[in-house]
Protein backbone atom coordinates (compact mmCIF):
# COMPACT_ATOMS: atom_id res chain seq x y z
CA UNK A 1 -232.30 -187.06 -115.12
CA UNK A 2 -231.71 -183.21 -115.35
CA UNK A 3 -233.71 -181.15 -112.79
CA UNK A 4 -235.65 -178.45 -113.82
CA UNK A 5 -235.33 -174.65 -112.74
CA UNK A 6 -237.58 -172.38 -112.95
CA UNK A 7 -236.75 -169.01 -113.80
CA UNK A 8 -238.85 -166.22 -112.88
CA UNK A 9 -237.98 -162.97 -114.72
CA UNK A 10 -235.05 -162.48 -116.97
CA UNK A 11 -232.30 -159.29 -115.78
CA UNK A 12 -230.50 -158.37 -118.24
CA UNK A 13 -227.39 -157.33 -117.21
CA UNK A 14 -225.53 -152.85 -118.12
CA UNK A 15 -224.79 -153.53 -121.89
CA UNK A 16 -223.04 -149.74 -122.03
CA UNK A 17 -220.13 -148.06 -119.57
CA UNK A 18 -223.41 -145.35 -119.26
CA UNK A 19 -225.82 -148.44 -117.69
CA UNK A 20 -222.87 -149.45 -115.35
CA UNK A 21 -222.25 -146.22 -113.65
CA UNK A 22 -225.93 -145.60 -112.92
CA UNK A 23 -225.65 -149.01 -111.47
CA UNK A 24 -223.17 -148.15 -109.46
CA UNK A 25 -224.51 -144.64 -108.67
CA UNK A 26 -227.77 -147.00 -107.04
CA UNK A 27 -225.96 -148.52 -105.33
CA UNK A 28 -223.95 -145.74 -104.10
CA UNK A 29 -226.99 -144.33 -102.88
CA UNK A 30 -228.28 -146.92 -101.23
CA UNK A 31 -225.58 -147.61 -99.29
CA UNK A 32 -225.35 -144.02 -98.29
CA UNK A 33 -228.60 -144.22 -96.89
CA UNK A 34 -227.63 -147.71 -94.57
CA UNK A 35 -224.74 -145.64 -93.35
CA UNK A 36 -225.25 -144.31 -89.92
CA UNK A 37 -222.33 -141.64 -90.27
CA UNK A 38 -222.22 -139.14 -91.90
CA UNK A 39 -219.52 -138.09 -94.58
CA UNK A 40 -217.32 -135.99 -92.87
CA UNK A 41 -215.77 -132.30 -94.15
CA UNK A 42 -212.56 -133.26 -95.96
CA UNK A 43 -209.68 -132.58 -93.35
CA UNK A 44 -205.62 -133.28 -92.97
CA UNK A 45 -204.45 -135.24 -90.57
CA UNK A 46 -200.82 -134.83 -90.09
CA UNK A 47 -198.73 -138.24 -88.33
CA UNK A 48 -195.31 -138.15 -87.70
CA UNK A 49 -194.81 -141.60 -87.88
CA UNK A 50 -196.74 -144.63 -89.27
CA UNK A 51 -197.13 -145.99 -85.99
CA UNK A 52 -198.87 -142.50 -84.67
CA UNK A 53 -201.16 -142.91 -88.25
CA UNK A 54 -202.60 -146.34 -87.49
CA UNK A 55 -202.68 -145.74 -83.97
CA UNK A 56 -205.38 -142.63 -84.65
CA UNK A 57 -207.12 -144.67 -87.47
CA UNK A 58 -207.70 -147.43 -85.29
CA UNK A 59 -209.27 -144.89 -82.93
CA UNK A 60 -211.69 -143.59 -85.92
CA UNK A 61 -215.59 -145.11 -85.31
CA UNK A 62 -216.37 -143.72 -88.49
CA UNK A 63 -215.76 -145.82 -91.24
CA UNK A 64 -215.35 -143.16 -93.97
CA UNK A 65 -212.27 -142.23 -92.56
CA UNK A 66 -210.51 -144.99 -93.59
C-alpha cells in the first residue's frame, strides 16, 4: 500500500547560471541582514608565525574575519 503525499505548490528549481546567482545574491542578503557584525574595512594583519596567526584569529568575535 503506497502512502500518499500531498504536494502543495510546485518550485521549480534556477534553470540558467543568471537564476542561480540571484539565488545566491538572496540569500546573500539575507544573511547579511541576520548578521550582527558588521563587515569590517579590509585591513592586513601581519603574523610572524602561524602560531601568532591562529592565536589572534581565535581572539576575533567577528566572524567575517575568518
Amino acid at each position: 500500500m503506497e502512502e500518499k503525499i500531498k504536494i502543495v505548490g510546485r518550485r521549480i528549481p534556477p534553470q540558467t547560471p543568471a537564476e542561480y546567482h540571484a539565488a545566491g545574491a538572496r540569500l546573500y542578503r539575507a544573511a547579511r541582514v541576520m548578521n550582527p557584525w558588521p563587515r569590517p574595512r579590509g585591513f592586513v594583519f601581519k603574523a610572524k608565525t602561524w602560531d601568532e596567526y591562529e592565536a589572534w584569529r581565535a581572539a576575533q568575535k567577528n566572524p567575517w574575519l575568518w
